[in-house]
PDB file of N, CA and C in Angstrom:
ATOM      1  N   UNK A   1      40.243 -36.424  70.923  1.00  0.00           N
ATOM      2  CA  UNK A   1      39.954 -37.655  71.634  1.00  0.00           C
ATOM      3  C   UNK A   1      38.475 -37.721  71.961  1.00  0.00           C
ATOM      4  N   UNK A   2      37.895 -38.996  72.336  1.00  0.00           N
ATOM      5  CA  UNK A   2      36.176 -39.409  72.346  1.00  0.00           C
ATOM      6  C   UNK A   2      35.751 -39.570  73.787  1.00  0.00           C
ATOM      7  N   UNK A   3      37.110 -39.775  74.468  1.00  0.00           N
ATOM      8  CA  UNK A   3      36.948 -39.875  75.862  1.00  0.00           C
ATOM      9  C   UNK A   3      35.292 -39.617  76.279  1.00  0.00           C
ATOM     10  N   UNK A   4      34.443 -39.964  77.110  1.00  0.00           N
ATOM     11  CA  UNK A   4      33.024 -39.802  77.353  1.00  0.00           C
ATOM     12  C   UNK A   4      32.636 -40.610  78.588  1.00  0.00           C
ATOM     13  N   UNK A   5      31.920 -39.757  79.445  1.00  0.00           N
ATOM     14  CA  UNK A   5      31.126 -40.613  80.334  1.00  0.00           C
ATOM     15  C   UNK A   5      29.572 -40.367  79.676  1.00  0.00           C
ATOM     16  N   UNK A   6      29.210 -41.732  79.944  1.00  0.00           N
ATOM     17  CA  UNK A   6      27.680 -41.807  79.746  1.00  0.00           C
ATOM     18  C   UNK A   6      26.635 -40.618  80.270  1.00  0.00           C
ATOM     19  N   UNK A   7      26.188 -39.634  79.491  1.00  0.00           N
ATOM     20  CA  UNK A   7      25.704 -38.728  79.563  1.00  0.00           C
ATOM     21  C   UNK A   7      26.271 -37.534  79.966  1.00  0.00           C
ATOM     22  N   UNK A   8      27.400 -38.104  79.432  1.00  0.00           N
ATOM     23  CA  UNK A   8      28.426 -36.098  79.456  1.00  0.00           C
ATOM     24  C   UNK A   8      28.762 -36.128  78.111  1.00  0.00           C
ATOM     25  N   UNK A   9      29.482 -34.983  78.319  1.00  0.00           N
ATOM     26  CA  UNK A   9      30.134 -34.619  76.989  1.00  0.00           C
ATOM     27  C   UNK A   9      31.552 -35.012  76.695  1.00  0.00           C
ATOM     28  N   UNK A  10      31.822 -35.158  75.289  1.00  0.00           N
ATOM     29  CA  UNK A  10      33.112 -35.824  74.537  1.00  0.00           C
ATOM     30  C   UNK A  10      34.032 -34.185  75.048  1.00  0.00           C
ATOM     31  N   UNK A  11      35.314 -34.972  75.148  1.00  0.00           N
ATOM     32  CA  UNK A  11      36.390 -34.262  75.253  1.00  0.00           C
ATOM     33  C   UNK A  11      36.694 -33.008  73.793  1.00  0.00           C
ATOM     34  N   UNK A  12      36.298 -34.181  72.952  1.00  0.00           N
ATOM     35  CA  UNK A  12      35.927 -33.166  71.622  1.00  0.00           C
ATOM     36  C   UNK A  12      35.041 -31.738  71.845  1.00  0.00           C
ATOM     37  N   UNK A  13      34.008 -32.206  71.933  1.00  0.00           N
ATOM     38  CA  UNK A  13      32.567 -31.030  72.285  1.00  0.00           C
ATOM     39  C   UNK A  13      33.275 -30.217  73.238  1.00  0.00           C
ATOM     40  N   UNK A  14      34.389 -30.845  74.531  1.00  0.00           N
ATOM     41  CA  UNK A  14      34.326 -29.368  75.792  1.00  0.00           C
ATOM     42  C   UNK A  14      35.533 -28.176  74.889  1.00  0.00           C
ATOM     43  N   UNK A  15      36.475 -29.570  73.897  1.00  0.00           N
ATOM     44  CA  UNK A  15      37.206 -28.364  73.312  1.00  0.00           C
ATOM     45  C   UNK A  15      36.542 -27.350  72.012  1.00  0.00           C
ATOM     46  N   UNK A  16      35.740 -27.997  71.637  1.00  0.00           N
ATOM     47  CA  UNK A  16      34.896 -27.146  70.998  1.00  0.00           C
ATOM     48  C   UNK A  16      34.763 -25.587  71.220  1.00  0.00           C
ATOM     49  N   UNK A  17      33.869 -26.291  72.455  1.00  0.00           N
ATOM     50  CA  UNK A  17      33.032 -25.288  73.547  1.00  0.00           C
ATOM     51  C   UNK A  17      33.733 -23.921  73.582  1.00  0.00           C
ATOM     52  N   UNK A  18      34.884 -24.817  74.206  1.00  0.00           N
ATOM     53  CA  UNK A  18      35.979 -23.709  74.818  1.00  0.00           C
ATOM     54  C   UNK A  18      36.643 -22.800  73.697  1.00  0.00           C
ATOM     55  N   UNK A  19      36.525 -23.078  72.430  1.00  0.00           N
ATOM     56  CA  UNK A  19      37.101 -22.587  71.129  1.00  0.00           C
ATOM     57  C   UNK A  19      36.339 -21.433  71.342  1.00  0.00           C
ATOM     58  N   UNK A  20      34.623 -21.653  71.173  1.00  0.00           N
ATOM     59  CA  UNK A  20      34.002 -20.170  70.809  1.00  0.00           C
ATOM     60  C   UNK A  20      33.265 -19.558  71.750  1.00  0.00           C
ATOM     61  N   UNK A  21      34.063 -19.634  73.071  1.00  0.00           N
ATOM     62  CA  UNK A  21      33.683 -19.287  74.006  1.00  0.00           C
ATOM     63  C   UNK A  21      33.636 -17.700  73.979  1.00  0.00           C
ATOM     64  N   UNK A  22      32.750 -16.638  74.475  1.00  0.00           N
ATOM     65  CA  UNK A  22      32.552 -15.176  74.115  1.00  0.00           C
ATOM     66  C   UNK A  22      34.004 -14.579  74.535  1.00  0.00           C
ATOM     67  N   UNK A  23      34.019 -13.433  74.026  1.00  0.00           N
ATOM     68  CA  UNK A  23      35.327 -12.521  74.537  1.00  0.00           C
ATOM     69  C   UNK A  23      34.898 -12.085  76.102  1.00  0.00           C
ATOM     70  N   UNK A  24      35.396 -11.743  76.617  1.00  0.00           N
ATOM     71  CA  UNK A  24      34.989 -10.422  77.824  1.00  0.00           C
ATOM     72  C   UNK A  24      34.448  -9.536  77.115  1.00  0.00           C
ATOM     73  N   UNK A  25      34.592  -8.683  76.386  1.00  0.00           N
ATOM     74  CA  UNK A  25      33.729  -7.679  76.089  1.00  0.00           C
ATOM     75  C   UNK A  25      32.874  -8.022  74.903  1.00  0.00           C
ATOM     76  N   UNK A  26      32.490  -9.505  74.628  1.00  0.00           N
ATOM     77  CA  UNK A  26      31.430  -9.863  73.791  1.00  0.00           C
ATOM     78  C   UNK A  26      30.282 -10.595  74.841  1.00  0.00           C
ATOM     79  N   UNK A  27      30.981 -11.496  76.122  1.00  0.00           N
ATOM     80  CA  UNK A  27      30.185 -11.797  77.243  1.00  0.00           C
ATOM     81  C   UNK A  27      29.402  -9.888  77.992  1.00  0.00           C
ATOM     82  N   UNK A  28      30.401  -9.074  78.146  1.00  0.00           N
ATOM     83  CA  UNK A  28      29.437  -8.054  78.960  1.00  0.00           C
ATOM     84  C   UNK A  28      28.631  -7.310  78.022  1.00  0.00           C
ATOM     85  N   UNK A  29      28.733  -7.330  76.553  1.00  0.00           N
ATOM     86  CA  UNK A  29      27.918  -7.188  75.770  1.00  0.00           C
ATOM     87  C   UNK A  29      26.353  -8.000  75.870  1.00  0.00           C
ATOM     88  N   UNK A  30      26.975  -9.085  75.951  1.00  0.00           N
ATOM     89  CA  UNK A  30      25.421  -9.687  76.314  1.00  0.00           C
ATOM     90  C   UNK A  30      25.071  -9.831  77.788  1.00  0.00           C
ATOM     91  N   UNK A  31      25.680  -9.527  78.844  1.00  0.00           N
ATOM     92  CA  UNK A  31      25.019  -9.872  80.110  1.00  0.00           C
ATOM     93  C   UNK A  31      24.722  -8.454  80.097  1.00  0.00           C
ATOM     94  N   UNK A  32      24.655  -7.306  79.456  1.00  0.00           N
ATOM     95  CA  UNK A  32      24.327  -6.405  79.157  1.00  0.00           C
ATOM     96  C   UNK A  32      22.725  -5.830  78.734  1.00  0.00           C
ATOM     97  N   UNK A  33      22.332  -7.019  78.023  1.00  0.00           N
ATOM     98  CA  UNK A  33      21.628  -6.820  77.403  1.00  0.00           C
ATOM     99  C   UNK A  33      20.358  -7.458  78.029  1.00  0.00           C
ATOM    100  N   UNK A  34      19.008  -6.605  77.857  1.00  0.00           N
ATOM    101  CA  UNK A  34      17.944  -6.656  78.688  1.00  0.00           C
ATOM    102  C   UNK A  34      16.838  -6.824  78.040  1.00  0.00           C
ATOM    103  N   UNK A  35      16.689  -6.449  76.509  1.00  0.00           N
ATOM    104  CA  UNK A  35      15.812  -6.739  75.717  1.00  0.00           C
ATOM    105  C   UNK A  35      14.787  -7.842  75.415  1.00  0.00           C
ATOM    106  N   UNK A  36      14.270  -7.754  74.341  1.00  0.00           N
ATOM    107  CA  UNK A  36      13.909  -9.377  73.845  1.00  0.00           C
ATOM    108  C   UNK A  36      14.615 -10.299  73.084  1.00  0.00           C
ATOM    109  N   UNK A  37      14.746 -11.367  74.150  1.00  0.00           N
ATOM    110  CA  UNK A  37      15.812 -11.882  73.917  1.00  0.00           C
ATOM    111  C   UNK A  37      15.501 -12.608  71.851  1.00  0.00           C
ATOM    112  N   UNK A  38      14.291 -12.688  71.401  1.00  0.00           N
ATOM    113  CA  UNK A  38      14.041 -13.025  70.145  1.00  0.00           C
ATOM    114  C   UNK A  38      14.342 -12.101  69.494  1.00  0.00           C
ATOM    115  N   UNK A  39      15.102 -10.976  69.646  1.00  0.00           N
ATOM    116  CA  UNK A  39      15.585 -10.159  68.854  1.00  0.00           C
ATOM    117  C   UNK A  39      17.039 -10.699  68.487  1.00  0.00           C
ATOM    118  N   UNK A  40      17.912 -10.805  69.419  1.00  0.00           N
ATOM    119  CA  UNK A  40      19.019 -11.572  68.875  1.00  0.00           C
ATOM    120  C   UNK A  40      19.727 -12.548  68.399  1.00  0.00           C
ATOM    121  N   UNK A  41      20.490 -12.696  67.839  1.00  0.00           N
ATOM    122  CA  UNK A  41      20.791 -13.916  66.318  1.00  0.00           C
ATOM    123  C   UNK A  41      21.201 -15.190  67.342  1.00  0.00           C
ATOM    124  N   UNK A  42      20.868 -15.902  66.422  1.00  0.00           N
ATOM    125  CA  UNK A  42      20.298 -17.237  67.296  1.00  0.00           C
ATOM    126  C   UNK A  42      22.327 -17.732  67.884  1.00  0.00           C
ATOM    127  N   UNK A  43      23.182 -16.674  67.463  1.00  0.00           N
ATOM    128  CA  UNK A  43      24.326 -17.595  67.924  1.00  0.00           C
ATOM    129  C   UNK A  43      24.303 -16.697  68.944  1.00  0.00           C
ATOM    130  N   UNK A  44      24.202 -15.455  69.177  1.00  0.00           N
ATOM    131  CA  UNK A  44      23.786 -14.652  70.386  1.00  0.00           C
ATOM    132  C   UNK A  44      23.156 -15.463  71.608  1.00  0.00           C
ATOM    133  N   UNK A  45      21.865 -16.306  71.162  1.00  0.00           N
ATOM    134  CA  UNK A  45      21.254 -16.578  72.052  1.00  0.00           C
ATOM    135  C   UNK A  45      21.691 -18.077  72.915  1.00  0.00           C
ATOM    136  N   UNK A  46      22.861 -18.620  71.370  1.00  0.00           N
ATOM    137  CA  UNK A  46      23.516 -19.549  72.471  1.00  0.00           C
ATOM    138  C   UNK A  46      24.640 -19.386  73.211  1.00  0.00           C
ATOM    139  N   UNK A  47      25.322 -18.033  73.176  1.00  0.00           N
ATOM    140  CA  UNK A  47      26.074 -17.895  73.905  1.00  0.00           C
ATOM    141  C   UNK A  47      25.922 -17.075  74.818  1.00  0.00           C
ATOM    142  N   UNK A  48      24.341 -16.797  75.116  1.00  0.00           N
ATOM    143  CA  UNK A  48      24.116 -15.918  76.674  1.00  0.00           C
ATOM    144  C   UNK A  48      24.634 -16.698  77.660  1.00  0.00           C
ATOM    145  N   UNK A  49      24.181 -17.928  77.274  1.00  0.00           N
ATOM    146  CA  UNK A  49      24.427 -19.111  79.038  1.00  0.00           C
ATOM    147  C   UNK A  49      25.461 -19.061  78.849  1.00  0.00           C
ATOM    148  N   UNK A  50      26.799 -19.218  78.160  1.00  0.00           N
ATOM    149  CA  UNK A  50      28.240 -18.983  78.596  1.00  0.00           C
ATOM    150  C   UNK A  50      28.558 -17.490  79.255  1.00  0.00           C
ATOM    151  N   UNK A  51      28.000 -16.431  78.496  1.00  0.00           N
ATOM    152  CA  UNK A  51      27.828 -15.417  78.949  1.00  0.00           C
ATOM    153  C   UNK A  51      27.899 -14.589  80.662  1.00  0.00           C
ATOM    154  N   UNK A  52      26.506 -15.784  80.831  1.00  0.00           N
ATOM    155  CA  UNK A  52      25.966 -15.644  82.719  1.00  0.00           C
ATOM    156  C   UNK A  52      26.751 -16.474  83.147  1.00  0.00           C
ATOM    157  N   UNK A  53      27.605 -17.539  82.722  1.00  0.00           N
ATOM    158  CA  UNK A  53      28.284 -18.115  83.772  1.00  0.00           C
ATOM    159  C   UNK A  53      30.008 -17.512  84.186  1.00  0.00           C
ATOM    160  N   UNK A  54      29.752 -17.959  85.289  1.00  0.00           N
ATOM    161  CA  UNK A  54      31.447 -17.495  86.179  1.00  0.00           C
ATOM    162  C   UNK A  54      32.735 -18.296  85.420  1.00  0.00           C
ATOM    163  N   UNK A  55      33.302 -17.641  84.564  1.00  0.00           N
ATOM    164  CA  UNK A  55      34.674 -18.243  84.734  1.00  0.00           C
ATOM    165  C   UNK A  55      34.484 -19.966  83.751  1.00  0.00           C
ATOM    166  N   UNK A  56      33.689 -19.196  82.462  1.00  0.00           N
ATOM    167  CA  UNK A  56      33.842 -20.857  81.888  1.00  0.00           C
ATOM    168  C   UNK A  56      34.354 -21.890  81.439  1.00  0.00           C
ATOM    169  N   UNK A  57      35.332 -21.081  81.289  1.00  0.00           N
ATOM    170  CA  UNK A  57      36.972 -21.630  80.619  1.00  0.00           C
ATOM    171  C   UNK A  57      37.393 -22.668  81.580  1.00  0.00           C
ATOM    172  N   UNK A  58      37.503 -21.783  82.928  1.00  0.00           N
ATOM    173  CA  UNK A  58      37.833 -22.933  83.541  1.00  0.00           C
ATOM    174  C   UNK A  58      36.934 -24.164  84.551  1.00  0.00           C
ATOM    175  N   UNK A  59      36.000 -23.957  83.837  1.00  0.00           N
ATOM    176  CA  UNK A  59      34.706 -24.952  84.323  1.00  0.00           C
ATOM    177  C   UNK A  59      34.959 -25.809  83.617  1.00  0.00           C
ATOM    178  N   UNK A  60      35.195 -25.728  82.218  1.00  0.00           N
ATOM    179  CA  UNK A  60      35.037 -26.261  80.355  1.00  0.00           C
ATOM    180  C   UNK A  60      36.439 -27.161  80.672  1.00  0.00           C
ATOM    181  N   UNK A  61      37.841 -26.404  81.550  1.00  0.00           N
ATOM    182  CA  UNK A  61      38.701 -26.624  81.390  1.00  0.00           C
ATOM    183  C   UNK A  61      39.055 -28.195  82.547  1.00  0.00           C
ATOM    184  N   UNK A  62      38.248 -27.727  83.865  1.00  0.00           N
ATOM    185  CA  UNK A  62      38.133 -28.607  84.725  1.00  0.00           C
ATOM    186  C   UNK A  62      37.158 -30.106  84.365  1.00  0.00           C
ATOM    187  N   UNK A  63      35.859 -30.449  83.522  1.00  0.00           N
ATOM    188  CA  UNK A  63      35.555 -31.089  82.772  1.00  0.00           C
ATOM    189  C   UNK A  63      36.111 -31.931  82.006  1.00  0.00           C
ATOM    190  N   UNK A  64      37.373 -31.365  81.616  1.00  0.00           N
ATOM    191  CA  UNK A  64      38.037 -32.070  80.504  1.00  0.00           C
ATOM    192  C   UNK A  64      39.147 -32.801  81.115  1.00  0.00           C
ATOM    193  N   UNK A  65      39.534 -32.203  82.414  1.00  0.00           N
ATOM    194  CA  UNK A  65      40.436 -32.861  83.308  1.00  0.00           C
ATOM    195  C   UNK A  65      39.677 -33.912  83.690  1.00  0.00           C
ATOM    196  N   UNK A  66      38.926 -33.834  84.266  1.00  0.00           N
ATOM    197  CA  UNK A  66      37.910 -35.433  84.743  1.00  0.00           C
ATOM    198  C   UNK A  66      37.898 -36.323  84.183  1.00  0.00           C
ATOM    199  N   UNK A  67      37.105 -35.685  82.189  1.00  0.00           N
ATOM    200  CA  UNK A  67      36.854 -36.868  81.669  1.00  0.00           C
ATOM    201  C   UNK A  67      38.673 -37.429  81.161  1.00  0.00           C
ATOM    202  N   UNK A  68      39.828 -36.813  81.083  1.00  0.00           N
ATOM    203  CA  UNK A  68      40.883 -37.242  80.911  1.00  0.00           C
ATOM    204  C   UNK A  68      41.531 -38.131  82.010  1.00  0.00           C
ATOM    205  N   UNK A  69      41.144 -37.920  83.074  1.00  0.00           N
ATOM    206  CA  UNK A  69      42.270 -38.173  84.162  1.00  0.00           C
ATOM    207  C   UNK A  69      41.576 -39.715  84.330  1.00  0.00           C
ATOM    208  N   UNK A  70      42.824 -40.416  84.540  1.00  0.00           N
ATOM    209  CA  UNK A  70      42.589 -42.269  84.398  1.00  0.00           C
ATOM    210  C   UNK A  70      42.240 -42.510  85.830  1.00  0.00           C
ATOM    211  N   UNK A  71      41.403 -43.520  85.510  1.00  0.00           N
ATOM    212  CA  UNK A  71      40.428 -44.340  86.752  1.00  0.00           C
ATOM    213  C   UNK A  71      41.891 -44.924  87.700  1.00  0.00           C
ATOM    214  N   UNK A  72      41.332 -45.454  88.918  1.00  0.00           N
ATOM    215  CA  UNK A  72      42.338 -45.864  89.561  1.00  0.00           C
ATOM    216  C   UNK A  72      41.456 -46.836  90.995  1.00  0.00           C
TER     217      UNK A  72
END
């Protein structure tokens, strides 16, 4: 579904999101990691920020409730 508020994201994109969201032990792999961050592969580097965040699933998951749930 396309569901969308003006300057959020499609219901599509949060299920996306939520598809390749890191494992637990692929997230503490990278909140792990202290290096340079231009050392790691650029899908590495987009999934640090899921990485550092709390509980994204159900951030990703609460999002999708919003943009679903009918006006009233």
């Amino acid at each position: 579904s396309e569901t969308t508020n003006e300057g959020f994201a499609t219901v599509d994109m949060l299920e996306k999101l939520s598809s390749i969201l890191p494992t637990p032990e692929e997230a503490e792999m990278l909140r792990a990691y202290h290096g340079d961050l231009t050392l790691l592969r650029p899908i590495e580097r987009r999934l640090l920020p899921l990485a550092l965040m709390k509980r994204p699933q159900f951030r990703i998951k609460a999002m999708i409730t919003f943009l679903t749930f009918p006006d009233q």
